[in-house]
Protein backbone atom coordinates (compact mmCIF):
# COMPACT_ATOMS: atom_id res chain seq x y z
CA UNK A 1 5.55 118.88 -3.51
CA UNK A 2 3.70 119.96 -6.99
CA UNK A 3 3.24 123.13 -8.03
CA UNK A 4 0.66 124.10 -11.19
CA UNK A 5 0.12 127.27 -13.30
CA UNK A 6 -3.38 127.67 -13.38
CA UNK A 7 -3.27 130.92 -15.95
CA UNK A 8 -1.08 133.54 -17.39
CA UNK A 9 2.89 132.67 -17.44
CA UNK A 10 2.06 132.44 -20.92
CA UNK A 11 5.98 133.52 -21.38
CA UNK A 12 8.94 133.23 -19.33
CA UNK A 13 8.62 136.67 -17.62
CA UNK A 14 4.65 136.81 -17.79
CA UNK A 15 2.26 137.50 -14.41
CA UNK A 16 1.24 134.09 -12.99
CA UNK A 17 -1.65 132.48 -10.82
CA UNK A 18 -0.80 128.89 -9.74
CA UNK A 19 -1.18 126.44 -6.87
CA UNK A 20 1.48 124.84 -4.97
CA UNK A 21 0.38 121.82 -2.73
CA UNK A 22 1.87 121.02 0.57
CA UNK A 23 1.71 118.44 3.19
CA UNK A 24 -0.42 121.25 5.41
CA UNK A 25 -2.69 122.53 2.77
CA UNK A 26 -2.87 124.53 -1.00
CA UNK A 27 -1.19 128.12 -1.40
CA UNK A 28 -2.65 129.84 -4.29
CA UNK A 29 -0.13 132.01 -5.96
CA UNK A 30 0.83 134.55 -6.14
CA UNK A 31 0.66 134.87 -2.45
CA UNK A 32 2.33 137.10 0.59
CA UNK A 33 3.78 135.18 3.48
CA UNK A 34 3.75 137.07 6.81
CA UNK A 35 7.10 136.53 8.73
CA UNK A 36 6.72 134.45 11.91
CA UNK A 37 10.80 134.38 12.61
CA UNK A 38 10.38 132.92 15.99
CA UNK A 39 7.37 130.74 15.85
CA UNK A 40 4.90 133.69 16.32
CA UNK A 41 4.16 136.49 13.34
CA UNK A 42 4.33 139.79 15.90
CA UNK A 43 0.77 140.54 16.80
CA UNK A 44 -1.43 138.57 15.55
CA UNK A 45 -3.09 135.00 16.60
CA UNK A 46 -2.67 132.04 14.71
CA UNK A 47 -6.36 132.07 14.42
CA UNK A 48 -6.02 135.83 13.72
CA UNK A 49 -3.77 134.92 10.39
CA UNK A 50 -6.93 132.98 8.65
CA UNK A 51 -8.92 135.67 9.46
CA UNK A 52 -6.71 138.23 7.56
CA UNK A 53 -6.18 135.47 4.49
CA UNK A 54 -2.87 133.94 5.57
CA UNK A 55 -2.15 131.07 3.93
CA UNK A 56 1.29 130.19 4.42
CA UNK A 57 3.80 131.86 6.57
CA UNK A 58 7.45 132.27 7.53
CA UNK A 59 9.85 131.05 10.22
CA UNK A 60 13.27 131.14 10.72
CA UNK A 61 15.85 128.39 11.43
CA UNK A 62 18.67 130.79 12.87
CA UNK A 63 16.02 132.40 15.39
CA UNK A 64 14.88 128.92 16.47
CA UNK A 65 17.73 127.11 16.26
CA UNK A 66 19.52 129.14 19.15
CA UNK A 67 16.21 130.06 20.79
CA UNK A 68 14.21 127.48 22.16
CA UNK A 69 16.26 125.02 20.39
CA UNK A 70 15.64 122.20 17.87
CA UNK A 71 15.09 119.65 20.56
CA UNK A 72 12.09 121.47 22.22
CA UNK A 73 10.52 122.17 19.01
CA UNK A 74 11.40 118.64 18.26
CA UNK A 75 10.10 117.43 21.60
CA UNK A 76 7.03 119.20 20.88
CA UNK A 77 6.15 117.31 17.52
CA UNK A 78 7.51 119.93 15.07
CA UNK A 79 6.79 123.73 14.58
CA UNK A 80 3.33 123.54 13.60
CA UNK A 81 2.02 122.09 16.76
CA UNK A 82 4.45 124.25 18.79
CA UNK A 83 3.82 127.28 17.61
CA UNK A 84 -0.34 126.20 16.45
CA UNK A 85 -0.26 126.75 13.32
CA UNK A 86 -1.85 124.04 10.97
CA UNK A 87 -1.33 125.54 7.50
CA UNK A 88 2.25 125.51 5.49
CA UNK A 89 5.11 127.28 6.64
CA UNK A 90 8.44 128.04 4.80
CA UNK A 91 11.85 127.92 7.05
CA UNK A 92 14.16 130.40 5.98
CA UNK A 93 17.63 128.54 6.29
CA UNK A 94 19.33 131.51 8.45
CA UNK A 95 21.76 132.49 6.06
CA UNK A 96 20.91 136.09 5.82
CA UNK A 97 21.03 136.32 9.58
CA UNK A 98 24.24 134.77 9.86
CA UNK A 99 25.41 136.97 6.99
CA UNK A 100 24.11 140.29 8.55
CA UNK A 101 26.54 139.31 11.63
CA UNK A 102 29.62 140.12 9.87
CA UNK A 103 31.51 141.28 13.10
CA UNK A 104 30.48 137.74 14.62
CA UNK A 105 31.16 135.23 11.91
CA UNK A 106 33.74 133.58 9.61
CA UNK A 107 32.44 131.84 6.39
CA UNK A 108 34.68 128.63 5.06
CA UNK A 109 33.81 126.41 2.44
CA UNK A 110 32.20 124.24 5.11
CA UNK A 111 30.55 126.41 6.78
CA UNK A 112 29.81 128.99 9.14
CA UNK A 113 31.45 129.91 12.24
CA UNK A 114 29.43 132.51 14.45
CA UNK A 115 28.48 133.81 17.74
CA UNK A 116 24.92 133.70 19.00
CA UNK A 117 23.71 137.15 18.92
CA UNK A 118 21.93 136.20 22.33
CA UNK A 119 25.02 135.01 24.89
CA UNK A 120 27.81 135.09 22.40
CA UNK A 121 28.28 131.26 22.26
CA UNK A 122 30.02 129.83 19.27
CA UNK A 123 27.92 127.87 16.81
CA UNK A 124 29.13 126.13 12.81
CA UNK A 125 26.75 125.76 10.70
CA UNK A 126 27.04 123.55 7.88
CA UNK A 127 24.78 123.13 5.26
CA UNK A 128 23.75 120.14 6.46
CA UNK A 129 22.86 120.96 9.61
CA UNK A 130 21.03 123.91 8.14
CA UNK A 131 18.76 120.77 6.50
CA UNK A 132 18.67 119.04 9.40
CA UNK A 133 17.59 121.64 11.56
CA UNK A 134 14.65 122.04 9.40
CA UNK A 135 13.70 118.51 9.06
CA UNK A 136 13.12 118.74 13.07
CA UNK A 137 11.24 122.20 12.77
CA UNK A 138 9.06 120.00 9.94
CA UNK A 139 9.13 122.87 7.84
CA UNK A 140 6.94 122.58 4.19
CA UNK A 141 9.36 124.35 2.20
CA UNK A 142 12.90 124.09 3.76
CA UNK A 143 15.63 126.93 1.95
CA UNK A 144 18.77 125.77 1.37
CA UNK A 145 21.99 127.60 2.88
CA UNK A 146 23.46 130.27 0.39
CA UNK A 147 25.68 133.18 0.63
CA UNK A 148 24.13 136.97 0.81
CA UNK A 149 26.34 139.36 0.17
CA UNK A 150 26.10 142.95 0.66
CA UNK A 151 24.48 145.02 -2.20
CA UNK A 152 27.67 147.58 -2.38
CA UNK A 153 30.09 144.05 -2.86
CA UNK A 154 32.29 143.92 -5.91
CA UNK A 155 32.35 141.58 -8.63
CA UNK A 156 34.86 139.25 -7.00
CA UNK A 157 33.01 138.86 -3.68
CA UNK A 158 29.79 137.72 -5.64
CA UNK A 159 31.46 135.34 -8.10
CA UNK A 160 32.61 133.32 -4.88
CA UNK A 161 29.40 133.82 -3.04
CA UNK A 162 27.50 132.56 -6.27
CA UNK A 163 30.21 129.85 -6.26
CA UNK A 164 29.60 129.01 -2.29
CA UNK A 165 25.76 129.01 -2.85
CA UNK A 166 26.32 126.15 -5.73
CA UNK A 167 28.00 123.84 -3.71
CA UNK A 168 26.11 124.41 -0.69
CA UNK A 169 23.34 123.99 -2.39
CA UNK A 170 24.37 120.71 -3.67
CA UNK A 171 25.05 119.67 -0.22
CA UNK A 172 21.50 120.61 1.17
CA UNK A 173 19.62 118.79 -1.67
CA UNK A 174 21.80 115.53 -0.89
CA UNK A 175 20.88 116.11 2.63
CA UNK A 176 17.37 116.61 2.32
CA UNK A 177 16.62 113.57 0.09
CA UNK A 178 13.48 112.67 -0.19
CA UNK A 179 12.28 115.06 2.83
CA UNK A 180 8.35 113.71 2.70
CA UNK A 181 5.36 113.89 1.08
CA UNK A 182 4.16 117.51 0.15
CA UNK A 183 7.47 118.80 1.67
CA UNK A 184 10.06 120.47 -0.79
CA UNK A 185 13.44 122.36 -0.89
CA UNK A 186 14.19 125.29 -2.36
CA UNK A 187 17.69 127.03 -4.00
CA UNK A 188 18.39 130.28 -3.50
CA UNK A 189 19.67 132.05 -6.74
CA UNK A 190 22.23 134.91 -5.97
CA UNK A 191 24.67 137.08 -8.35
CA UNK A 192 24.01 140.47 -6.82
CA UNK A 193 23.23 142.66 -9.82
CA UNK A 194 24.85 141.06 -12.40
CA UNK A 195 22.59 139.86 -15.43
CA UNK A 196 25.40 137.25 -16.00
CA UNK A 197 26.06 136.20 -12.67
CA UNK A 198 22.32 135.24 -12.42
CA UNK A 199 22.13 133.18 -15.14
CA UNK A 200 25.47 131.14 -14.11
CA UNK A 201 23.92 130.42 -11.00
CA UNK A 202 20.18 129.44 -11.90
CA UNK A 203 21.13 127.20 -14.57
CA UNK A 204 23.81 125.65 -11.85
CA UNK A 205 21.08 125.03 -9.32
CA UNK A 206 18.02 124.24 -11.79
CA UNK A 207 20.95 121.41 -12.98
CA UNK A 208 20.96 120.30 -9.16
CA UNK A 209 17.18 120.02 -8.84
CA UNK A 210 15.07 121.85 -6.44
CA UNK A 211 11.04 121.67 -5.64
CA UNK A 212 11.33 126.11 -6.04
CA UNK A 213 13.42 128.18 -6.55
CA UNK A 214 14.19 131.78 -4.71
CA UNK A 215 15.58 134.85 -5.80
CA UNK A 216 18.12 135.95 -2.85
CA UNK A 217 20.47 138.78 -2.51
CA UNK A 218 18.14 141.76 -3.87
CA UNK A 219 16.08 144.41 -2.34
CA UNK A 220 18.92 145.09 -0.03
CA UNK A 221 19.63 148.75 -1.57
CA UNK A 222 20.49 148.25 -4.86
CA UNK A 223 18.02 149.98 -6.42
CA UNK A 224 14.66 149.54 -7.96
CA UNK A 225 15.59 149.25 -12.01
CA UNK A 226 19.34 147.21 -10.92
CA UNK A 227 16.63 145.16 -8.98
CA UNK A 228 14.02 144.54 -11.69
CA UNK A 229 16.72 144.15 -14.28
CA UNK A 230 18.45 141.26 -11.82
CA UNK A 231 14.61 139.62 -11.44
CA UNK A 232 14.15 139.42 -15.08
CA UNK A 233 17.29 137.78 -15.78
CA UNK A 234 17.12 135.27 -12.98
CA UNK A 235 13.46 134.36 -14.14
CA UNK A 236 14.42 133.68 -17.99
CA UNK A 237 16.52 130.61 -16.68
CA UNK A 238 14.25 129.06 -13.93
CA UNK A 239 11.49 126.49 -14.94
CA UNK A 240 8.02 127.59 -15.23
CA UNK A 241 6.90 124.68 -13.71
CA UNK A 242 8.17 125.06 -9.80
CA UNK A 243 7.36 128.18 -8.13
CA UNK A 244 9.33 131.34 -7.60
CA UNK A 245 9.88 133.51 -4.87
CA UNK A 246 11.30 136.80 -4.23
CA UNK A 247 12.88 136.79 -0.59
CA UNK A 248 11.93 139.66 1.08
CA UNK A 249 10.11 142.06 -0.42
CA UNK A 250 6.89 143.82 0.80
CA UNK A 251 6.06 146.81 -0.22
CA UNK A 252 2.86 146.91 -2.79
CA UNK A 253 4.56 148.66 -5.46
CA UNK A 254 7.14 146.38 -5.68
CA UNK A 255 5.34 143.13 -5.11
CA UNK A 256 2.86 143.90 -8.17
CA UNK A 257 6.33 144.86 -10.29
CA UNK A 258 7.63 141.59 -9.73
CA UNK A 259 4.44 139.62 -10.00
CA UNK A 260 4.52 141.13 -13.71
CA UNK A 261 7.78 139.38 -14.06
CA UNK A 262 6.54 136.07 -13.27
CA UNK A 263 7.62 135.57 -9.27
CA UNK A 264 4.82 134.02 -6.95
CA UNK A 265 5.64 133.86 -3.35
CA UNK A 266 7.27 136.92 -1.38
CA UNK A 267 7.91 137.34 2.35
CA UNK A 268 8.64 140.92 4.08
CA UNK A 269 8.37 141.98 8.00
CA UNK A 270 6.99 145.23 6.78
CA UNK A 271 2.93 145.05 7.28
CA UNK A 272 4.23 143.89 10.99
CA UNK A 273 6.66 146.44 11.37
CA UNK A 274 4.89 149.08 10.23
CA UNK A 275 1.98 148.03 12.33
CA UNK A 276 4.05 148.36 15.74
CA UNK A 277 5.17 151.69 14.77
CA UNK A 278 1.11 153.27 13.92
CA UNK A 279 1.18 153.20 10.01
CA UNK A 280 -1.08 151.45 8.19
CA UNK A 281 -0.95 150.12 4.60
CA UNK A 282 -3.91 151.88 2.08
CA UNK A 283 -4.84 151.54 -1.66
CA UNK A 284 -4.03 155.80 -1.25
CA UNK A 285 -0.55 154.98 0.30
CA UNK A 286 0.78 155.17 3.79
CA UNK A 287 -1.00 156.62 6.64
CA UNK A 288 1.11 157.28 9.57
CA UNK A 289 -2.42 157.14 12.41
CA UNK A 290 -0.30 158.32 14.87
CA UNK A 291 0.10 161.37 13.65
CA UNK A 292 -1.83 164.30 15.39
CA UNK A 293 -4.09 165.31 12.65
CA UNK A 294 -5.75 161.75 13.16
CA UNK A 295 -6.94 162.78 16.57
CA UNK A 296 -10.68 163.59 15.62
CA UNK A 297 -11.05 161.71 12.21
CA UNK A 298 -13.61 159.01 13.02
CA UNK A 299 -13.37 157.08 9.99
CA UNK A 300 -11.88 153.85 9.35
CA UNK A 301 -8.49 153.38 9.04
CA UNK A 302 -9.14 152.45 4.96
CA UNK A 303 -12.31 153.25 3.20
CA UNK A 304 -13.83 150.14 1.87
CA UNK A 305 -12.17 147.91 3.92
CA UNK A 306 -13.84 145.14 5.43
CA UNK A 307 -10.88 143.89 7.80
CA UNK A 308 -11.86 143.64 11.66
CA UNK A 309 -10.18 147.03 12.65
CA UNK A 310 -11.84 149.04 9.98
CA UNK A 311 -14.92 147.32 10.84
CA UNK A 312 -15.10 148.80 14.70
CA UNK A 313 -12.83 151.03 14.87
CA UNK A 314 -12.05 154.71 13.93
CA UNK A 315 -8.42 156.12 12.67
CA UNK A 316 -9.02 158.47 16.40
CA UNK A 317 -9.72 155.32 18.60
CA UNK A 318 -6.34 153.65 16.99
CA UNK A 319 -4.36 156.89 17.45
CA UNK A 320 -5.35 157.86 20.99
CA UNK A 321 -4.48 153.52 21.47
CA UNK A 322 -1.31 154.13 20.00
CA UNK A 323 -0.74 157.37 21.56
CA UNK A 324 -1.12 155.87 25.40
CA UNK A 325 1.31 152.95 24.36
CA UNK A 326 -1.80 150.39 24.13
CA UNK A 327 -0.84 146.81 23.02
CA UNK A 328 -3.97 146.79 20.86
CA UNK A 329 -3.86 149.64 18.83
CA UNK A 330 -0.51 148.40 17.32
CA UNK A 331 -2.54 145.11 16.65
CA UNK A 332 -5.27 146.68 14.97
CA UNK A 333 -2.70 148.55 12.68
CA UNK A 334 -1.03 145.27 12.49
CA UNK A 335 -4.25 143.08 11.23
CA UNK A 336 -5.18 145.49 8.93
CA UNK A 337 -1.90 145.93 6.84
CA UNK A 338 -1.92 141.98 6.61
CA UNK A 339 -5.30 141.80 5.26
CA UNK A 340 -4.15 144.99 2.97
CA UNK A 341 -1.51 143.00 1.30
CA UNK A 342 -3.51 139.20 1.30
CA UNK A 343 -6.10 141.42 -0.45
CA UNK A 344 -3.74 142.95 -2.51
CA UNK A 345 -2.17 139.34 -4.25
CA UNK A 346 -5.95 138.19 -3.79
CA UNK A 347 -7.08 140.58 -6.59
CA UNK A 348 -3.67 139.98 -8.43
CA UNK A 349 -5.00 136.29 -8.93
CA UNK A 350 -8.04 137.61 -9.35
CA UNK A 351 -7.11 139.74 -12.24
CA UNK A 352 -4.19 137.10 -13.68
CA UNK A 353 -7.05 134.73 -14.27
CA UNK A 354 -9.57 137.17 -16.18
CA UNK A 355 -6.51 137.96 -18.58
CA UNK A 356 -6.76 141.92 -16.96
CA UNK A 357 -3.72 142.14 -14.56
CA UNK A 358 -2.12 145.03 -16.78
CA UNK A 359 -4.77 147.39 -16.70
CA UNK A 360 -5.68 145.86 -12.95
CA UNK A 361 -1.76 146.94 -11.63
CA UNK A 362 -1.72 149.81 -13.81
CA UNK A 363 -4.76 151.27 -11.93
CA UNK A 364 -3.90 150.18 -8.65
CA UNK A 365 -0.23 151.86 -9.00
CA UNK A 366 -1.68 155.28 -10.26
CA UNK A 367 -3.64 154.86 -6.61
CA UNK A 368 -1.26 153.90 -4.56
CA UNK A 369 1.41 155.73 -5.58
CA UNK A 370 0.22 159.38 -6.47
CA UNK A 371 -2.76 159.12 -3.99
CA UNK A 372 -3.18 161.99 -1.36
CA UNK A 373 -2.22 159.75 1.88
CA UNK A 374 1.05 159.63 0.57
CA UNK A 375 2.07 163.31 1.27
CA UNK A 376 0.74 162.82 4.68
CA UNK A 377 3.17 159.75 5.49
CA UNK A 378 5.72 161.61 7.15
């Protein structure tokens, strides 16, 4: 897998447009990755991704491990062809999910002990098998398995879940090998929100080697300045030649406040989620359609926007669709907040390469942000 900065990154910390090349195609960076945790992003069409400027999306090995099950995806020839998808996708290694099941697990240095959250049946997860697992799925970029804890835990519980990470880490790249060509691995940098923490465990995994490397463990509640604070000093000790990326994170604000920081890649279930529940994504803020006062406005659901909802269809159509419980007006809200965001890192690039993307984020946040939509989100 190879990954080049095409412009800015001039510095450590500096916005960044780049390519990374894959066995299933080129991702130009920085890019959004629409989560497709069980072989299918939640509304949308394979087909339907292109057409909102998907490039590369997200799985997840938990999800698929216990449900169909390597073998059928194996028996299947991998996860693109099962799930029809021919571009790159990224496999999330399921540590998060088995994390979040703290009344269901118990972690060793080994591994994982846990209960399905489906029938209750006991699973272990090793590291290994967290590789292996992927290698099946055929995954572009496999993650390796790390340690997420909580954002309230103390010093003590993140020095040993930094410490876990490491050696897990170690174990995953040994297991990998040499996965294929245009196929990578990435390590998973954690240390909560401490500066120092960070640094001990990027320089431990940059030692290892990896093809990328993520930044895990934030946007969990911590807080937006603990958060940038905790980006910066992960990003001063990764190598600006392999690709970075911020594990889920979503929201606009926060993407383009990152992307100043040098990350590339980001993942989030939010343009989905917010789609099934009528709000769509604008460059004026949220707009909650499904709210009454929608009922006889017969513009598009964005201004200016050229997706295939806003094209033929008015915010009163999608509301009274939404309204009666209609399967597509959650997939029109849906497709448009994907195109939103692909739009939105699209002009980030955009701006990155003409040497603008200050004044280019600076004007999109003052839109965004204090735009009228916003006090009509509720």
């Amino acid at each position: 897998m190879r990954f080049r900065v095409v412009a800015g990154g001039s510095g450590p910390g500096d916005a960044r447009a780049g390519v990374l090349e894959t066995a299933h195609g080129e991702v130009r960076t920085p890019v959004f990755m629409p989560v497709g945790t069980q072989g299918t992003v939640k509304g949308v069409t394979p087909r339907e991704l292109r057409e909102v400027g998907a490039e590369m999306i997200l799985a997840n090995t938990y999800h698929l491990y216990l449900r169909p099950g390597t073998e059928v995806i194996g028996s299947a020839g991998g996860l693109h062809a099962f799930m029809g998808w021919d571009g790159p996708i990224l496999t999330d290694s399921g540590g998060y999910q088995v994390f979040s099941l703290a009344a269901l697990r118990r972690v060793t240095d080994e591994g994982v002990l846990f209960r399905s959250h489906l029938d209750g049946s006991e699973h272990f997860l090793t590291p290994e098998e967290a590789m292996e697992v992927q290698l099946v799925l055929g995954s572009d970029v496999m993650m390796v398995l790390d340690e997420c804890p909580p954002s309230d835990a103390g010093r003590g519980a993140v020095e040993e879940a930094v410490a876990r990470t490491t050696a897990w880490a170690e174990r995953c790249r040994a297991r990998a090998g040499e996965s294929g060509p245009g196929r990578g691995v990435f390590g998973i940098v954690q240390g909560g929100v401490y500066p120092d923490l960070r640094r001990e465990s990027a320089r431990a995994l940059v030692s290892i080697g990896f093809d990328g490397y993520a930044i895990g463990g934030l946007g969990l509640g911590e807080g937006r300045g603990a958060m940038l604070e905790a980006v910066e000093a992960t990003v001063a000790w990764l190598p600006p030649d392999r690709p970075r990326y911020f594990m889920g994170l979503g929201t606009p604000a926060e993407m383009i406040a990152v992307m100043a920081r040098g990350v590339d890649m980001f993942d989030c279930v939010l343009p989905t989620r917010l789609g099934r529940h009528g709000t769509v994504m604008t460059r004026h803020g949220y707009v909650v359609v499904r709210n009454a006062r929608y009922a006889k406005d017969f513009g598009p659901l964005e201004e200016g926007c050229d997706c295939y909802a806003c094209r033929n269809f008015s915010r009163a159509y999608v509301r009274h669709l939404v309204a009666a419980r209609e399967i597509l007006g959650l997939r029109l809200c849906t497709h448009h907040n994907l195109t939103f965001l692909h739009r939105v890192t699209k002009e980030a690039r955009e701006a990155i390469s003409a040497g603008g993307f200050a004044d280019w984020s600076a004007k999109f946040l003052a839109g965004f942000e204090h735009g009228p939509e916003n006090s009509r989100s509720a």
